[in-house]
C-alpha atoms as a PDB file:
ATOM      1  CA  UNK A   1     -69.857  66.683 143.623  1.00  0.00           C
ATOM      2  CA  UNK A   2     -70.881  64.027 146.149  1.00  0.00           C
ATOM      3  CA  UNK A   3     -71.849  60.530 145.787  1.00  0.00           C
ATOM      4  CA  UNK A   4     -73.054  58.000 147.731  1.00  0.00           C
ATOM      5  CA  UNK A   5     -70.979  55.913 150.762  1.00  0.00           C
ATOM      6  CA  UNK A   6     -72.676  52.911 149.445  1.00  0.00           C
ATOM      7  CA  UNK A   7     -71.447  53.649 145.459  1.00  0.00           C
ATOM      8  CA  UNK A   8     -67.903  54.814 146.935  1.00  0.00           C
ATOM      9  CA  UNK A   9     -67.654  51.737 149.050  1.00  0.00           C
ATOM     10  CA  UNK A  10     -68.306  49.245 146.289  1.00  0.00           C
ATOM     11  CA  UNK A  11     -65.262  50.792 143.986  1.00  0.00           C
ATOM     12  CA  UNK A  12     -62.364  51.337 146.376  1.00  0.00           C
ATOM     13  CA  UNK A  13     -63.292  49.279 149.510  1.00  0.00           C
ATOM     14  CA  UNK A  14     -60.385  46.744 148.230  1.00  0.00           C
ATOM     15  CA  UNK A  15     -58.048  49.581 147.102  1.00  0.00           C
ATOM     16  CA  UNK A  16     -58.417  50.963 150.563  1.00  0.00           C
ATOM     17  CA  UNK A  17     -58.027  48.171 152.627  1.00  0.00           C
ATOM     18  CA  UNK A  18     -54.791  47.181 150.818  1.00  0.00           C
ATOM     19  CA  UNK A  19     -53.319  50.348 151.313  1.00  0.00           C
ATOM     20  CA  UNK A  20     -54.413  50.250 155.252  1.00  0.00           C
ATOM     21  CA  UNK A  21     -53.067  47.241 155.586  1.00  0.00           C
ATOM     22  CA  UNK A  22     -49.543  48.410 153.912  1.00  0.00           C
ATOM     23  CA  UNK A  23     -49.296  50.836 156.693  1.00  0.00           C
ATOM     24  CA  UNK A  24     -50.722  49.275 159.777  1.00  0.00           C
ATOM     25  CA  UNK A  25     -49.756  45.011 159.296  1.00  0.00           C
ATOM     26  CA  UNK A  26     -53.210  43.902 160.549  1.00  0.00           C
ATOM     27  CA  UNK A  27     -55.770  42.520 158.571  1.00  0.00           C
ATOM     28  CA  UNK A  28     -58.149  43.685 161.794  1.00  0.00           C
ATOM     29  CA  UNK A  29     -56.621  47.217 161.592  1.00  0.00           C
ATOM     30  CA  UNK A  30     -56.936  47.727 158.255  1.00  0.00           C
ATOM     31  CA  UNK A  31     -60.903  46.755 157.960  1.00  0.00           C
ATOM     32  CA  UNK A  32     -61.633  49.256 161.038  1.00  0.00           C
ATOM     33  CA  UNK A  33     -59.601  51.891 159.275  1.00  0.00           C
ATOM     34  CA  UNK A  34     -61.525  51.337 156.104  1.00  0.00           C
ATOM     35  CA  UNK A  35     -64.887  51.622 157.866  1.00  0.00           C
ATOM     36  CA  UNK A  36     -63.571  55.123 159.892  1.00  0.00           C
ATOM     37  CA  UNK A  37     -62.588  56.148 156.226  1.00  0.00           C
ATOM     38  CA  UNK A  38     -65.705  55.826 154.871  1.00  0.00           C
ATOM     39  CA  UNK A  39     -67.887  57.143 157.744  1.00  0.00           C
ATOM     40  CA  UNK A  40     -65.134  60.473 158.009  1.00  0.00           C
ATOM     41  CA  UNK A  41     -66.144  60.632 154.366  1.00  0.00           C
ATOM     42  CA  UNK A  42     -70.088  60.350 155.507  1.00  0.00           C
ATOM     43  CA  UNK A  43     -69.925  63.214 158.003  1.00  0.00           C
ATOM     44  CA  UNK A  44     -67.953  65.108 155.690  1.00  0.00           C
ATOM     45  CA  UNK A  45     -69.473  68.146 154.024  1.00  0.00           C
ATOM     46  CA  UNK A  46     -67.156  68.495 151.776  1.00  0.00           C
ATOM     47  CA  UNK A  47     -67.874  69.160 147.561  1.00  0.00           C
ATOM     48  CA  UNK A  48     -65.202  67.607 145.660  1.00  0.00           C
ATOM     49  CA  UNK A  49     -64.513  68.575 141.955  1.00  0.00           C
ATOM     50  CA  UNK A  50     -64.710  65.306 140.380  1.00  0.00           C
ATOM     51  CA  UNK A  51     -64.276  60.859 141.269  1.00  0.00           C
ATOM     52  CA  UNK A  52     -60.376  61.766 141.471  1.00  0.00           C
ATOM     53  CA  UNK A  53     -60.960  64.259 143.669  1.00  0.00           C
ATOM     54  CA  UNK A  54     -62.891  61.633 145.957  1.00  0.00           C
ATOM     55  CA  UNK A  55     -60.748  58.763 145.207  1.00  0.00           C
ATOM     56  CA  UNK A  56     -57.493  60.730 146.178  1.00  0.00           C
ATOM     57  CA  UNK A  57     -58.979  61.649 149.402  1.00  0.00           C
ATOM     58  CA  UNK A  58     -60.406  58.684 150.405  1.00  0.00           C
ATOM     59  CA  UNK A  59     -56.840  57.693 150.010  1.00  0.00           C
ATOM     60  CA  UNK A  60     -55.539  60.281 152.023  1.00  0.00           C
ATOM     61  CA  UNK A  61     -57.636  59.650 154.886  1.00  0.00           C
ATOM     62  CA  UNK A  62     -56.741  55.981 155.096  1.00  0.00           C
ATOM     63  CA  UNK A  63     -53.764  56.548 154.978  1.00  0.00           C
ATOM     64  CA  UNK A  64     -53.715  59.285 157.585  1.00  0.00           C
ATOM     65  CA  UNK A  65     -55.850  56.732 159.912  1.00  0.00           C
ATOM     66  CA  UNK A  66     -53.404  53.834 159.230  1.00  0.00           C
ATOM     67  CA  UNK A  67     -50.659  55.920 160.562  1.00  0.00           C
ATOM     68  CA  UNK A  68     -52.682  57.230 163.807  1.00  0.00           C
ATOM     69  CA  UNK A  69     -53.501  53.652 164.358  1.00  0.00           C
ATOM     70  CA  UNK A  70     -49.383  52.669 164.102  1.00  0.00           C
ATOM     71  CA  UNK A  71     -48.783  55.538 166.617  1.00  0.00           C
ATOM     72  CA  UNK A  72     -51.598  54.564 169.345  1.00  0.00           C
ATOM     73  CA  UNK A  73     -49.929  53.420 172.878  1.00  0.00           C
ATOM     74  CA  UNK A  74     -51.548  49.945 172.382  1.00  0.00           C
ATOM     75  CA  UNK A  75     -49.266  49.255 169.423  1.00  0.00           C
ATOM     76  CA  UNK A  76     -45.916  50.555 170.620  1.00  0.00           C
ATOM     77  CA  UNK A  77     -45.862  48.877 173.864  1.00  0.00           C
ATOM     78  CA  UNK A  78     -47.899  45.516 173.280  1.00  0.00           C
ATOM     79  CA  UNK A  79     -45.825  42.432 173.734  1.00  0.00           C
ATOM     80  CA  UNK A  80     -46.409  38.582 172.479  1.00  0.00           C
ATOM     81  CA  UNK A  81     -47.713  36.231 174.819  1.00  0.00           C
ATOM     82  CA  UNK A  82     -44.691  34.601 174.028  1.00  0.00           C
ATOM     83  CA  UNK A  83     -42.617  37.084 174.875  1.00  0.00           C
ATOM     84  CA  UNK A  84     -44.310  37.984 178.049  1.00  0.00           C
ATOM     85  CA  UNK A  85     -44.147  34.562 178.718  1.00  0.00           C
ATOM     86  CA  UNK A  86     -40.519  34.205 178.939  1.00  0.00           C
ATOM     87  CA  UNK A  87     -40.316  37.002 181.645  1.00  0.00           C
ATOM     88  CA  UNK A  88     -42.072  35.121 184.198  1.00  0.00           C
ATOM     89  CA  UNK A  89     -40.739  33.134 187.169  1.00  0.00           C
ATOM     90  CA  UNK A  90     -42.127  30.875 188.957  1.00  0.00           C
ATOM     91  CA  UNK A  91     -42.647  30.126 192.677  1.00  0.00           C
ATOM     92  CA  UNK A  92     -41.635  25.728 192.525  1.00  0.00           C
ATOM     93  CA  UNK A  93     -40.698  23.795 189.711  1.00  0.00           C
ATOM     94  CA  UNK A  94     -43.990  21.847 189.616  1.00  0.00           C
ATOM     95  CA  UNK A  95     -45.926  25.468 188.344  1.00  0.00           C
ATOM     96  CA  UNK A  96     -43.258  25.845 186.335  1.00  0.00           C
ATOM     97  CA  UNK A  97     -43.749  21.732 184.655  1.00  0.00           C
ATOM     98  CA  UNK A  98     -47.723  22.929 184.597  1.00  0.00           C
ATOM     99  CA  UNK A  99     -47.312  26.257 183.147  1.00  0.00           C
ATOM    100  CA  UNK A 100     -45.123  24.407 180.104  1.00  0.00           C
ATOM    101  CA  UNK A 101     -47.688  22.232 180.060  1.00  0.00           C
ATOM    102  CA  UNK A 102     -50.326  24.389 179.510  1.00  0.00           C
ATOM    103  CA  UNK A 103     -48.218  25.886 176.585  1.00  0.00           C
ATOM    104  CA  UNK A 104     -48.372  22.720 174.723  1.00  0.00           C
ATOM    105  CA  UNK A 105     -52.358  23.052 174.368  1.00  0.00           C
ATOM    106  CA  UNK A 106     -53.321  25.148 171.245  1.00  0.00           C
ATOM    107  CA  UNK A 107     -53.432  28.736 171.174  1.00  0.00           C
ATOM    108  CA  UNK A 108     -57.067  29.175 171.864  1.00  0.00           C
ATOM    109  CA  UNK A 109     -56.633  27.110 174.883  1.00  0.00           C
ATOM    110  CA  UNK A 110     -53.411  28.212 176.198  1.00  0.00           C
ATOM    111  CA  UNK A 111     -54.461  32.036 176.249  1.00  0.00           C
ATOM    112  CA  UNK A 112     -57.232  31.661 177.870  1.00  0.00           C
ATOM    113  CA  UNK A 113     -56.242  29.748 180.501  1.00  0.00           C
ATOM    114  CA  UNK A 114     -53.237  31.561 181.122  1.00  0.00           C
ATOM    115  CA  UNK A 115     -55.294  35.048 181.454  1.00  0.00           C
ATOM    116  CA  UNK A 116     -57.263  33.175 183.741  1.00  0.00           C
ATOM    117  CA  UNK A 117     -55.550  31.527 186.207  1.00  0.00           C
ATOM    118  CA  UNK A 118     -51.982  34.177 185.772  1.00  0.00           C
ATOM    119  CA  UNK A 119     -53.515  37.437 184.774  1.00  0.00           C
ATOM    120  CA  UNK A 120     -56.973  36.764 187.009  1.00  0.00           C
END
């Protein structure tokens, strides 16, 4: 039994992206492991018995990616900005009054500006 993405995707879309986001945190995470879900379930050529058969492994593959995504490099060694922050030094006290500075502008600002000008 197969049906189609499009049919699949309208049922358990929000099932799916709950349960990736249970497992990886990220609302970002989650949608891009729903999407690989669905497409793995695409290039499958798999027959499945019956709708529970394809709901429970939908499931399992969502699940599976969440996990994969938990274990990449990327999310075991990123650090906040803020964090990173608080390693730095600085070379006089008057880049350390403008860095501070620039931490008072809001977040869309700040980041930029400090990947800019610190990270280059």
């Amino acid at each position: 039994m197969r049906q189609s993405v499009q049919e699949l995707f309208e049922k358990y879309q929000d099932n799916l992206y709950i349960i990736a986001f249970n497992v990886c945190k990220s609302a970002e995470d989650a949608k891009d492991v729903v999407q690989d879900t669905f497409i793995q379930y695409y290039l499958a050529k798999k027959e499945f018995d019956n709708e529970q058969h394809i709901r429970a492994w939908l499931i399992r593959v969502a699940i599976n990616k969440a996990k994969n995504v938990n274990g990449t490099f990327w999310r075991k060694n990123k650090m906040s900005l803020e964090d990173y922050m608080e390693t730095l030094t600085f070379e006089t006290p008057e880049s350390e009054e403008l860095f501070e500075a620039v931490m008072q502008l809001p977040e869309k600002y700040r980041i930029i500006i400090h990947l800019f000008y610190y990270e280059e």
